[in-house]
C-alpha atoms as a PDB file:
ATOM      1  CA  UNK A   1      -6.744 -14.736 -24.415  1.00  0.00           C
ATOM      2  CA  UNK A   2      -7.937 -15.721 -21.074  1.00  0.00           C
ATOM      3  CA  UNK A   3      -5.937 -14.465 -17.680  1.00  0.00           C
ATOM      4  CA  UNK A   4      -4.442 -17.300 -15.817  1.00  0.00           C
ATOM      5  CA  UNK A   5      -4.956 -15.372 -12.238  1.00  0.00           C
ATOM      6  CA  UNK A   6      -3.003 -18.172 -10.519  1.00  0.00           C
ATOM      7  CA  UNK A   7      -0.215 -17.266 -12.401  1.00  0.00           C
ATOM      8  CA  UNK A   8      -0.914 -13.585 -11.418  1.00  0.00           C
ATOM      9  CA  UNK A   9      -1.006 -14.661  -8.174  1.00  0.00           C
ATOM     10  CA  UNK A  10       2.213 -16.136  -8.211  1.00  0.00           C
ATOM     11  CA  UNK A  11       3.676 -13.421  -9.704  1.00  0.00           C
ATOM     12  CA  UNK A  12       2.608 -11.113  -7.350  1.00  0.00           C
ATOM     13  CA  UNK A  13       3.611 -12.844  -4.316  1.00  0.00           C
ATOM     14  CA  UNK A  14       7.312 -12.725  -5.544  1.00  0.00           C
ATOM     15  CA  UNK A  15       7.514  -9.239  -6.541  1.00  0.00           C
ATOM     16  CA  UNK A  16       5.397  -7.289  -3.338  1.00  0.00           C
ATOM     17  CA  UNK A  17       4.877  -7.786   0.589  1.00  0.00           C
ATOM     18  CA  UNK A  18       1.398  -7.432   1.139  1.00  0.00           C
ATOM     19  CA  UNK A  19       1.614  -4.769   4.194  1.00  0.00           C
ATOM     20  CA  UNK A  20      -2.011  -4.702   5.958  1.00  0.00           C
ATOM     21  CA  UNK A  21      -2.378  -2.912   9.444  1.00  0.00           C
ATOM     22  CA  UNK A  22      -5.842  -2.291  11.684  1.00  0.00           C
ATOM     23  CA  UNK A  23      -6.706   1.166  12.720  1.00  0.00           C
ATOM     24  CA  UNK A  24      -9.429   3.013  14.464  1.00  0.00           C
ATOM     25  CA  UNK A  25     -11.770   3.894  12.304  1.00  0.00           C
ATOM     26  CA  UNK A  26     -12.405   7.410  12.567  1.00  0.00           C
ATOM     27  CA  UNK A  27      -8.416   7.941  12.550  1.00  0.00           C
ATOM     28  CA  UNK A  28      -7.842   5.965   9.323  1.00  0.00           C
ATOM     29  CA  UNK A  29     -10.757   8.063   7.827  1.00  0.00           C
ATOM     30  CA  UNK A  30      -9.150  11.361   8.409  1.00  0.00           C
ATOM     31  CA  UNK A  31      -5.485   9.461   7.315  1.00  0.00           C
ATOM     32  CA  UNK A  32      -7.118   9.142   3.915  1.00  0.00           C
ATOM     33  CA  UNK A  33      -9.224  12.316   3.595  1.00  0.00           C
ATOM     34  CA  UNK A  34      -5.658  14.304   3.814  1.00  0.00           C
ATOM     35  CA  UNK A  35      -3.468  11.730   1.794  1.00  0.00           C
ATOM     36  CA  UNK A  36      -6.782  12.133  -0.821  1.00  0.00           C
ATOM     37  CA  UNK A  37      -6.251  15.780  -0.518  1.00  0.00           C
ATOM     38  CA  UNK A  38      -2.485  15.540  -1.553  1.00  0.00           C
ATOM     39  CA  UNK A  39      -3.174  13.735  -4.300  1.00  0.00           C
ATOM     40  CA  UNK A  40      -1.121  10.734  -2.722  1.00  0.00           C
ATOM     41  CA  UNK A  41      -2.460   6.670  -2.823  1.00  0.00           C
ATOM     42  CA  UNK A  42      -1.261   5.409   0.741  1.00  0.00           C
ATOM     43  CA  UNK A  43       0.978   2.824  -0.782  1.00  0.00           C
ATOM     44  CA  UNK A  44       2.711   5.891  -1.926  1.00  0.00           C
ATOM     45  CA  UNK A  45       3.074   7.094   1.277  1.00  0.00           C
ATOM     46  CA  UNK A  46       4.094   3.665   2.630  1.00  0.00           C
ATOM     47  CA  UNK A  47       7.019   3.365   0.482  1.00  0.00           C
ATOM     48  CA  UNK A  48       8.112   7.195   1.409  1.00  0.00           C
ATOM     49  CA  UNK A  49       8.318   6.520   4.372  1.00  0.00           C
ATOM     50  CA  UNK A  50       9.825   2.877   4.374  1.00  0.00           C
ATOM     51  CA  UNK A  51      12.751   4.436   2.598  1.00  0.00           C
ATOM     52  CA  UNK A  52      13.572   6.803   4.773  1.00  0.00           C
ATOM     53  CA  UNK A  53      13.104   5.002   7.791  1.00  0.00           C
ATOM     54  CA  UNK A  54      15.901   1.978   5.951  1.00  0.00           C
ATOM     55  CA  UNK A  55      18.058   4.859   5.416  1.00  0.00           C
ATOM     56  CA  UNK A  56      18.605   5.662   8.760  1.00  0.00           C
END
């Protein structure tokens, strides 16, 4: 069976936010070296700290 992607795509864009932010380059190389060395993704990380920021 074939995927039907647009349905994916659909599906996707009512379940997540799609959260996308710029960064110096160097800095956002280092952000994932030590998030790597943690043995964290950064969407990991993103939620964290989303929830704890809404909980304030």
């Amino acid at each position: 069976m074939a995927r039907n992607f647009k349905n994916e795509s659909e599906w996707r864009k009512k379940k997540y936010k799609r959260l996308v932010a710029d960064i110096e380059f160097s800095y956002g190389n280092k952000f994932i070296e030590k998030l790597q060395s943690e043995k964290i993704t950064f969407s990991e990380w993103l939620k964290k700290r989303i929830d704890e920021y809404m909980k304030k």
